[in-house]
Protein backbone atom coordinates (compact mmCIF):
# COMPACT_ATOMS: atom_id res chain seq x y z
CA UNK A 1 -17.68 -5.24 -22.07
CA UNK A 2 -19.48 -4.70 -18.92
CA UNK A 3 -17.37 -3.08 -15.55
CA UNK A 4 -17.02 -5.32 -12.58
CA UNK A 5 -18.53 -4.86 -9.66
CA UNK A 6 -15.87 -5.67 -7.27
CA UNK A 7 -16.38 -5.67 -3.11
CA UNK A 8 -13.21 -4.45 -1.12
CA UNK A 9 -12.53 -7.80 -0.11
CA UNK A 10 -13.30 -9.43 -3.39
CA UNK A 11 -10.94 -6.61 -5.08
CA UNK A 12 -8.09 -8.34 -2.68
CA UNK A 13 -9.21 -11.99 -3.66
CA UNK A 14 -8.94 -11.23 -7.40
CA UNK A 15 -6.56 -8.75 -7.85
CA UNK A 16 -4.15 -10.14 -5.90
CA UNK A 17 -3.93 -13.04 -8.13
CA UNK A 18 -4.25 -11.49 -11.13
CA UNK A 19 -2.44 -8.00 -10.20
CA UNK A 20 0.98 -8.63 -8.05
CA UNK A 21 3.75 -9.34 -8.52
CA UNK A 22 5.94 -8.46 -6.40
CA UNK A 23 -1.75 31.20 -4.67
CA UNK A 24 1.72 28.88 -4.42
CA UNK A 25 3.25 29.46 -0.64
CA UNK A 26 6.23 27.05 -0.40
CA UNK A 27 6.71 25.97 3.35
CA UNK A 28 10.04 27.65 4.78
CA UNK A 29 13.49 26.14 4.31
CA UNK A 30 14.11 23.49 6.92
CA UNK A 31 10.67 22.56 7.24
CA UNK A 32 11.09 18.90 6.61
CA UNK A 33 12.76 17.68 9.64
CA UNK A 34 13.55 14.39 7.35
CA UNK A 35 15.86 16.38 5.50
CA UNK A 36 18.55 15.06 2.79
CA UNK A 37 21.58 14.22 4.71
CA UNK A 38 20.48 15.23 8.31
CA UNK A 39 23.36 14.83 10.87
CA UNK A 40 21.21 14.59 13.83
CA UNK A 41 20.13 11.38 15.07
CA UNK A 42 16.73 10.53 15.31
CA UNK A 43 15.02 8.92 18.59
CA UNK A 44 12.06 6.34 18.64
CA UNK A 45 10.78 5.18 21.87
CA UNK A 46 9.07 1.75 22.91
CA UNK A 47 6.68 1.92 25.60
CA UNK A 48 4.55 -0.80 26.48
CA UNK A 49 0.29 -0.49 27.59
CA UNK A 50 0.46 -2.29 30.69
CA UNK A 51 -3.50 -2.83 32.90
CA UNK A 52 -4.93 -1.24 29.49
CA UNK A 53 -3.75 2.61 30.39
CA UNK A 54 -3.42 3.49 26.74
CA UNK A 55 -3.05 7.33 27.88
CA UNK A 56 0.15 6.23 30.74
CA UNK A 57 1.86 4.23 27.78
CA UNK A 58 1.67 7.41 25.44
CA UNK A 59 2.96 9.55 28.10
CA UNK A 60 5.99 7.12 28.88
CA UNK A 61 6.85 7.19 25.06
CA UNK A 62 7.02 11.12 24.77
CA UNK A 63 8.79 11.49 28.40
CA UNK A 64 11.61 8.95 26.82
CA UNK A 65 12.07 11.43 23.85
CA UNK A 66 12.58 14.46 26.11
CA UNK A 67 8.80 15.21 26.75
CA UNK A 68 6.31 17.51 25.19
CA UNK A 69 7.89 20.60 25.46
CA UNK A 70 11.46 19.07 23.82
CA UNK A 71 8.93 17.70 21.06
CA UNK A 72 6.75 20.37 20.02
CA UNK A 73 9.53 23.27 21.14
CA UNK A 74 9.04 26.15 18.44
CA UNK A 75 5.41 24.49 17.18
CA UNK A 76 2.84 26.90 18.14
CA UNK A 77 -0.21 25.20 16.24
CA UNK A 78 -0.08 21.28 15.79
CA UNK A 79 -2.66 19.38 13.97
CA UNK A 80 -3.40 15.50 15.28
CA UNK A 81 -3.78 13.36 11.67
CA UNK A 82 -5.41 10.28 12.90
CA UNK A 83 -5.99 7.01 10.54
CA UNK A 84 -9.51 7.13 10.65
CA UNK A 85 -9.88 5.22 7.26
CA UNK A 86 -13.26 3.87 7.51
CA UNK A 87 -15.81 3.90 10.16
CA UNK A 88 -14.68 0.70 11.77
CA UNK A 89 -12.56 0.48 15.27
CA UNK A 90 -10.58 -2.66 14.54
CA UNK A 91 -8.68 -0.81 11.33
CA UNK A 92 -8.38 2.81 13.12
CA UNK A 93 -6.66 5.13 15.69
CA UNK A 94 -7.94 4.85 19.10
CA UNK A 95 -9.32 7.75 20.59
CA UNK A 96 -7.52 7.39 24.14
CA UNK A 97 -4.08 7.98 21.89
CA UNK A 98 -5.18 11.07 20.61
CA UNK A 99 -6.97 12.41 23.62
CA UNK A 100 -3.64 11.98 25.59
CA UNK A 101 -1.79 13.85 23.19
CA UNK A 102 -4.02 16.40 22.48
CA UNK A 103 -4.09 17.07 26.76
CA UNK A 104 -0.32 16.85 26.70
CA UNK A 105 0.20 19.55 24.10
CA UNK A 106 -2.82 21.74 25.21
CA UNK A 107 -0.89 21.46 28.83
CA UNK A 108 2.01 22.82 26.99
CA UNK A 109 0.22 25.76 25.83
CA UNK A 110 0.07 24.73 22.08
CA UNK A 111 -3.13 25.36 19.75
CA UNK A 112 -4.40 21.24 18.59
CA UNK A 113 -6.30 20.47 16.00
CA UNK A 114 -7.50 17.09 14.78
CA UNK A 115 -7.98 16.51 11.18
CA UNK A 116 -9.14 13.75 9.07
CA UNK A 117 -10.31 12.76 5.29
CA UNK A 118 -11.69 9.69 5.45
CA UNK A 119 -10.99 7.02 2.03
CA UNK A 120 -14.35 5.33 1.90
CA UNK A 121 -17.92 4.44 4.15
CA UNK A 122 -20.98 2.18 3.30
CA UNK A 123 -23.88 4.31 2.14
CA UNK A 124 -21.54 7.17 1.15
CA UNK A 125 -18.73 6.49 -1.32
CA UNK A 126 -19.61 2.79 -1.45
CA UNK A 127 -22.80 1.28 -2.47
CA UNK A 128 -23.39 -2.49 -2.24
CA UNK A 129 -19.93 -4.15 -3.96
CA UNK A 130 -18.97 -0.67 -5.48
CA UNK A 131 -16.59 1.58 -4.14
CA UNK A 132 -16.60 4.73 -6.13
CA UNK A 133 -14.62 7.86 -6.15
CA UNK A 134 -16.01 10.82 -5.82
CA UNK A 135 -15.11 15.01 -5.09
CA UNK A 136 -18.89 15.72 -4.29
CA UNK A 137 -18.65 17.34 -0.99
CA UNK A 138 -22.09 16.99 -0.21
CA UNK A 139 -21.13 13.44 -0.23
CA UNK A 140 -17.87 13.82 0.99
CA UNK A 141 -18.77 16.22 3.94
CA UNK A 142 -21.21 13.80 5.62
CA UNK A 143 -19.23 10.70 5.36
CA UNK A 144 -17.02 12.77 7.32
CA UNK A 145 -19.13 13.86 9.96
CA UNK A 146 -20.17 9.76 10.07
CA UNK A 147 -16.77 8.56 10.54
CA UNK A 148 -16.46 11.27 13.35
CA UNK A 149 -19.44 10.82 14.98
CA UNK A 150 -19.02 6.89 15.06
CA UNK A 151 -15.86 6.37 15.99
CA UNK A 152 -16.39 8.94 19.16
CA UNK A 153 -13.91 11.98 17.82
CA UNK A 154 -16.66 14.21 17.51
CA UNK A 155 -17.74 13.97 21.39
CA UNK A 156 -13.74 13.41 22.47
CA UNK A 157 -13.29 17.24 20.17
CA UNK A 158 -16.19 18.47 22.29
CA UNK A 159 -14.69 17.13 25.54
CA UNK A 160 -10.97 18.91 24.32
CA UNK A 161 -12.55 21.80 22.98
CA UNK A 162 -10.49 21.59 20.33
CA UNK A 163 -11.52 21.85 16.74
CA UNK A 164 -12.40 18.87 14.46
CA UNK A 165 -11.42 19.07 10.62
CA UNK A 166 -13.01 17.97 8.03
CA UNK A 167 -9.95 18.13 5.46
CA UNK A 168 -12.07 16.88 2.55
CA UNK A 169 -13.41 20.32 2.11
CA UNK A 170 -13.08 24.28 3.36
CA UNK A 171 -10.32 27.20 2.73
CA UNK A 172 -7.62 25.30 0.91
CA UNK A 173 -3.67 26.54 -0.06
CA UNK A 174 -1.33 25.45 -2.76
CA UNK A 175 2.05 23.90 -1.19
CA UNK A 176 5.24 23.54 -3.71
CA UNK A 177 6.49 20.54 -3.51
CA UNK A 178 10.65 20.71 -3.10
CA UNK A 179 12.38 17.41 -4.93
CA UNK A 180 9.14 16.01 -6.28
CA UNK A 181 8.56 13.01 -6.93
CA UNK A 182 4.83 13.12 -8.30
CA UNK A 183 4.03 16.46 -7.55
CA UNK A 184 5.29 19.76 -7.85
CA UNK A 185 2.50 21.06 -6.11
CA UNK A 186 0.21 20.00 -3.58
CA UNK A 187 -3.97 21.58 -2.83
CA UNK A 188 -4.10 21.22 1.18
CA UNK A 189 -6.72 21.92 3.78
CA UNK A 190 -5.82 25.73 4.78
CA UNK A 191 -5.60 23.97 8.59
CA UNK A 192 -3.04 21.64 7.40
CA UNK A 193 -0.84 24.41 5.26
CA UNK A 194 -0.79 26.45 8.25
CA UNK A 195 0.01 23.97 11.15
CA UNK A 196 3.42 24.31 12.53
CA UNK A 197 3.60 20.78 13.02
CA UNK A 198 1.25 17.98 11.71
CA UNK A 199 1.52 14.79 13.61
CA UNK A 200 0.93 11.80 12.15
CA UNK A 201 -1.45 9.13 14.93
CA UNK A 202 -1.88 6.27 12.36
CA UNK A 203 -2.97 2.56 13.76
CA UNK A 204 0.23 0.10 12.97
CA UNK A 205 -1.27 -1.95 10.24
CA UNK A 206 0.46 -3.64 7.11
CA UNK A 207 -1.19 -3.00 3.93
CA UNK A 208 -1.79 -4.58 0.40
CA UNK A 209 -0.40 -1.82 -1.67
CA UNK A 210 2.14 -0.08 0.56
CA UNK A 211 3.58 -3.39 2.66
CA UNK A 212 3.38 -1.21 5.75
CA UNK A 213 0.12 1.73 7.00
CA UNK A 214 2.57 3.61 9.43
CA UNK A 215 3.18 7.43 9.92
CA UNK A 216 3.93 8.35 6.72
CA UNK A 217 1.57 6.77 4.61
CA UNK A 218 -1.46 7.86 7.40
CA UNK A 219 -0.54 11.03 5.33
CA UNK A 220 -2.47 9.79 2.39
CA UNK A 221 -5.46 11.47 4.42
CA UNK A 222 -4.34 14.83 3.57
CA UNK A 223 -5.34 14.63 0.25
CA UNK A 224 -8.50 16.88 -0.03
CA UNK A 225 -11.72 14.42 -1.54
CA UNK A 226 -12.85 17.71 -2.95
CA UNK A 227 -9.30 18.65 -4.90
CA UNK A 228 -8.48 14.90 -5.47
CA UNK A 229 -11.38 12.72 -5.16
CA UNK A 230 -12.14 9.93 -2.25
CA UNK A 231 -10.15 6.84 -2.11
CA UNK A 232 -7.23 8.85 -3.83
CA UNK A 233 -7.53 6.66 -6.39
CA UNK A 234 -6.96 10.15 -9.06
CA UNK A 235 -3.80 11.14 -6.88
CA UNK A 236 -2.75 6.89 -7.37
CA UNK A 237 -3.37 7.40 -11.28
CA UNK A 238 -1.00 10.23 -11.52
CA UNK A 239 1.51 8.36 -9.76
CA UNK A 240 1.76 5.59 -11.33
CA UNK A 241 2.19 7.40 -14.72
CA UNK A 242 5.41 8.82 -13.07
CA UNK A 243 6.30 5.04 -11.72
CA UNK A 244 5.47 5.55 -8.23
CA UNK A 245 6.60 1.99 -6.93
CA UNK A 246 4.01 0.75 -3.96
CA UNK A 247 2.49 4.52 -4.02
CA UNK A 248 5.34 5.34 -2.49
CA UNK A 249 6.03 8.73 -4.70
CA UNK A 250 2.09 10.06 -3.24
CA UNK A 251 3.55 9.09 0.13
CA UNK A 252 6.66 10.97 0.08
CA UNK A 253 5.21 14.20 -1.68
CA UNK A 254 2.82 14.48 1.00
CA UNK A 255 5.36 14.31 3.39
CA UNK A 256 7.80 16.76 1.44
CA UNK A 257 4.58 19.15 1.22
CA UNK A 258 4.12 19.86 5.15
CA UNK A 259 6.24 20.37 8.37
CA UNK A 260 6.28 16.87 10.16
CA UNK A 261 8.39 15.89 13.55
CA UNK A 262 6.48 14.29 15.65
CA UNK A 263 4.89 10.77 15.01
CA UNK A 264 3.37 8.84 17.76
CA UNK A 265 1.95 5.13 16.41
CA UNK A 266 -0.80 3.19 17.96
CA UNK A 267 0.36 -0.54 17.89
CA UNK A 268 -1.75 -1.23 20.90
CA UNK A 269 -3.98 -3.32 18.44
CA UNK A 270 -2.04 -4.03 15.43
CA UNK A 271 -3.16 -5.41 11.94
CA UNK A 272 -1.51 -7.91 10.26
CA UNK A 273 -2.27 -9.30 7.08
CA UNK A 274 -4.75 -7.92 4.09
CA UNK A 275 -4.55 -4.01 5.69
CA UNK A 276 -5.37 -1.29 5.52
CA UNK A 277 -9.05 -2.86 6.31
CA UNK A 278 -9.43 -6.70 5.75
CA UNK A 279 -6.22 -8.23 8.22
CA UNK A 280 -6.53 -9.73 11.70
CA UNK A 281 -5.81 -8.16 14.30
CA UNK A 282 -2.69 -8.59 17.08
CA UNK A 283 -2.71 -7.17 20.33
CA UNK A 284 0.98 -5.45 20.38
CA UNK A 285 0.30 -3.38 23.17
CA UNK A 286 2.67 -0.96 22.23
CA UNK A 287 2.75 2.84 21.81
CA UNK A 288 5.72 4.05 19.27
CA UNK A 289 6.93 7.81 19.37
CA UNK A 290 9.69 9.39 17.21
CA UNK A 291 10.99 12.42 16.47
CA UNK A 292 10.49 11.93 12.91
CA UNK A 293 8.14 9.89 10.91
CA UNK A 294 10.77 7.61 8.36
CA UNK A 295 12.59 6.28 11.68
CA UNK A 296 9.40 5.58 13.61
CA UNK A 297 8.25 3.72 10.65
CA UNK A 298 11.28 2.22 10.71
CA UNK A 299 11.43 1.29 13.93
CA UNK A 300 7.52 0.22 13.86
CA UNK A 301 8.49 -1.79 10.50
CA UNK A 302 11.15 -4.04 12.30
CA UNK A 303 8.57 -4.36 15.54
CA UNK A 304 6.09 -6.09 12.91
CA UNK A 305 8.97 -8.75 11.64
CA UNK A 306 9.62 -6.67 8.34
CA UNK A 307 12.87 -5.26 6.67
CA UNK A 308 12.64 -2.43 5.91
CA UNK A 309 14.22 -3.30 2.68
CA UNK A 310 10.51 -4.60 1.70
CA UNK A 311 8.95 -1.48 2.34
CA UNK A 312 9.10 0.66 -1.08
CA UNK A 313 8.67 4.31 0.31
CA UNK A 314 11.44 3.58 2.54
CA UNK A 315 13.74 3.00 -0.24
CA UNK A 316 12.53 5.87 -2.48
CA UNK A 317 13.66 7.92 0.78
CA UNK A 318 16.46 6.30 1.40
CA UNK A 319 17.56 7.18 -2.70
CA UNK A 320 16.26 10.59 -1.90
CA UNK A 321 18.99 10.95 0.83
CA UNK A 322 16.45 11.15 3.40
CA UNK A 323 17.61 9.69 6.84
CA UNK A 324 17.67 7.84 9.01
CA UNK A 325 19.35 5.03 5.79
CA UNK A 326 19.23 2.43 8.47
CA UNK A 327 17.82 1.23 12.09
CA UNK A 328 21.48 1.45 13.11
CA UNK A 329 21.22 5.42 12.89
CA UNK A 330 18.24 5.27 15.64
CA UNK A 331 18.82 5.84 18.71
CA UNK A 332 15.33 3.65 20.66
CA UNK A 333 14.38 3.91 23.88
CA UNK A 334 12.06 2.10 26.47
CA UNK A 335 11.71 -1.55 25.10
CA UNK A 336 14.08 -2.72 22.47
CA UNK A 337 13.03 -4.04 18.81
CA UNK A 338 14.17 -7.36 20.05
CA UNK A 339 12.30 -7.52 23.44
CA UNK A 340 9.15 -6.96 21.73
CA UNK A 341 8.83 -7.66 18.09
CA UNK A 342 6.29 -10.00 16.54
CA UNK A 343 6.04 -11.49 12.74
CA UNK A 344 3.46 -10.72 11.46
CA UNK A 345 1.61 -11.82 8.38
CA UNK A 346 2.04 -10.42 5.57
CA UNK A 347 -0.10 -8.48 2.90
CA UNK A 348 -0.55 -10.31 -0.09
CA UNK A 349 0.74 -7.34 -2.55
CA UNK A 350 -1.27 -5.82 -5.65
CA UNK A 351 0.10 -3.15 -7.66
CA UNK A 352 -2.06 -0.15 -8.30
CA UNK A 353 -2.24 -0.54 -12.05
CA UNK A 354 -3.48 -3.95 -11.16
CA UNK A 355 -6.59 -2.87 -9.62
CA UNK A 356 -6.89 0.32 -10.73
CA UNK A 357 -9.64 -0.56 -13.68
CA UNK A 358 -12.26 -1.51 -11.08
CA UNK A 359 -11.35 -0.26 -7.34
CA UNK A 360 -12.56 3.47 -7.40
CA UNK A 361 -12.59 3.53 -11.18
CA UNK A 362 -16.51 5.16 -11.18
CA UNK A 363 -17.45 8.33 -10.15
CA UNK A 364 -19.93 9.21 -8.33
C-alpha cells in the first residue's frame, strides 16, 4: 500500500479526525530549580506592551521579579532558546524580546548566547506535501542558517555581538537524565550542556499535540537534528513506546536534562487554535516572566482561558512532585490573570501515534 503524502495542514485535517481522542556529565545537584517539593515560591509577572515598546514591556516584567541581577544572580553564561519553529513571523519569537534580554543580561556582565534547532522549512526538510525527517546536517545546517537569516536573528547576533547557535549540529555532551521519564540520557549541543542557565523565549501559542507551546515545551528545540533527527519525530517514537501522554515525557526530560530559571514568554502576538504553525493569531500584548518555567506556563496557561488540568506535561509534573501543584502557589505580579486573560480557541488534539505513520515518517 502506497504512503501518503500528507501537507502540515492536511496532516491536522485528517488526523485529527481519525487520530484524537482526547562521556556522561550529570548536571550538579540542585540544578533544576523546578525541583520535587521546592518550598520557595515561585513569581510570574504580567506586564503589558503599551505604544508597541516590546523592549519597555520586557523590562517592566523582569524589574517586577527583582530585576536582572536577582534573576540571573550566580549564572555566568546564559543561553536565549527562542521558538523559532519555522521560518515564518506569525508562529515565532520576536526579535525585539530577545534583543532586550540579551542587552539586559550583557549590561549585567553575563556571557549570552542564542540558540536554536529549527523543526522543519520549505525546500529543506519539506518538499511539496512531505515533511520528512532527517539528521543530514548538510541539510540540517542550512535550514538553520535560513531560519536565522529570515527571521532577522542573524543581523540582531551581529548587532549584540553575541554568538548564534546552530544546536542541530557541533561539539555535543551526554547529560543523565535524574527521574526519567523517557530518557536516561540526553545528546545536547556542548553550548547548551555548558550554559549556566538556558532561558526559554518561546511565542505563547496552543498546540495540537501538547494543548499549550509555552516555556517548557519551546525546549523541544534542544534536541540535536543531527543526534535525533528534524521534526523530533524519532525522540516522539521513543516516547510514546514509554506512554508519554501529549509528549509530555520528551518535554519534561528535556527540562530535567539542563539548568532552567528564567522564562520570559512572548504573548505580545499570541496563537490560538491549530499551533504550533496553522492557528490565528491574537494580539495579547503581553510579556510573561517567571522565575521558573512550570509556573510561567502556568500562569501563561490560565492567561489563554485554559486549566491547567488540560495541559498533560503539567500533570506528569505535578505527579513528579514538581511545583508549583497549583496557580495558588504563585505569587504574580504587574497585571493579574483576571485583568487580562482571553479564551482562546482551542487545538483540535491528535495523539502522536495517530499521525505518526505519515508526519515525518520518511527520511531524507
Amino acid at each position: 500500500m502506497p504512503r501518503r503524502h500528507v501537507s502540515r495542514r492536511a496532516f491536522l485535517e485528517a488526523g485529527l479526525e481519525a487520530g484524537l481522542g482526547v562521556a556522561v556529565t550529570p548536571l550538579a545537584a540542585g540544578a533544576l530549580p523546578v525541583a520535587p517539593g521546592a518550598s520557595r515560591r515561585s513569581v510570574v509577572s504580567i506586564a503589558v506592551v503599551q505604544d508597541g515598546r516590546i523592549g519597555r514591556a520586557v523590562e517592566e516584567a523582569i524589574d517586577l521579579l527583582g530585576g536582572i541581577g536577582a534573576v540571573t544572580k550566580g549564572q555566568g553564561r546564559i543561553l536565549l532558546k527562542p521558538n523559532l519553529v519555522a521560518d515564518a513571523p506569525a508562529c515565532t519569537t520576536k526579535p525585539q524580546v530577545i534583543e532586550t534580554l540579551s542587552r539586559l543580561m550583557k549590561s549585567a556582565g553575563k556571557e549570552v548566547l542564542i540558540g536554536e534547532g529549527s523543526a522543519a522549512v520549505s525546500g529543506f526538510n519539506v518538499k511539496g506535501p512531505e515533511t520528512y525527517r532527517t539528521s543530514n546536517r548538510g541539510i540540517l545546517d542550512g535550514m538553520q542558517q535560513h531560519v536565522f537569516d529570515r527571521l532577522g536573528f542573524t543581523e540582531l547576533a551581529r548587532s549584540l555581538q553575541v554568538p548564534l547557535v546552530n544546536l542541530h549540529s557541533g561539539k555535543m555532551a551526554d547529560v543523565a537524565v535524574k527521574d526519567a521519564h523517557a530518557f536516561e540520557t540526553l545528546t545536547l549541543h556542548d553550548s547548551v550542556a555548558n550554559a549556566d542557565l538556558v532561558c526559554s523565549v518561546p511565542m505563547m501559542k496552543t498546540h495540537v499535540l501538547a494543548t499549550v507551546s509555552l516555556s517548557m515545551k519551546n525546549l523541544i528545540g534542544l534536541y540535536p537534528g543531527t543526534v535525533y533527527r528534524s521534526v523530533r519525530s524519532w525522540v516522539h517514537d521513543r516516547a510514546s513506546e514509554k506512554g508519554s501522554p501529549g509528549v509530555a515525557y520528551e518535554i519534561l526530560d528535556m527540562v530535567r536534562a539542563n539548568r532552567t530559571g528564567l522564562a520570559v514568554i512572548d504573548a505580545t502576538s499570541a496563537m490560538q487554535g491549530d499551533g504550533p504553525t496553522l492557528g490565528s493569531l491574537v494580539d495579547m500584548n503581553l510579556i510573561v516572566a517567571g522565575t521558573d518555567p512550570l509556573a510561567a506556563d502556568m500562569v501563561a496557561t490560565a492567561l489563554m482561558g485554559i486549566d491547567v488540568a488540560e495541559v498533560p506535561t503539567f500533570t506528569c509534573a505535578h505527579r513528579a512532585g514538581m511545583r508549583p501543584a497549583s496557580l495558588d502557589e504563585i505569587e504574580i505580579r504587574g497585571r493579574t490573570i483576571d485583568q487580562v486573560k482571553r479564551t482562546f480557541v482551542r487545538p483540535r488534539l491528535v495523539t502522536w501515534p495517530s499521525i505518526s505513520r505519515y508526519w515525518g515518517a520518511k527520511e531524507l
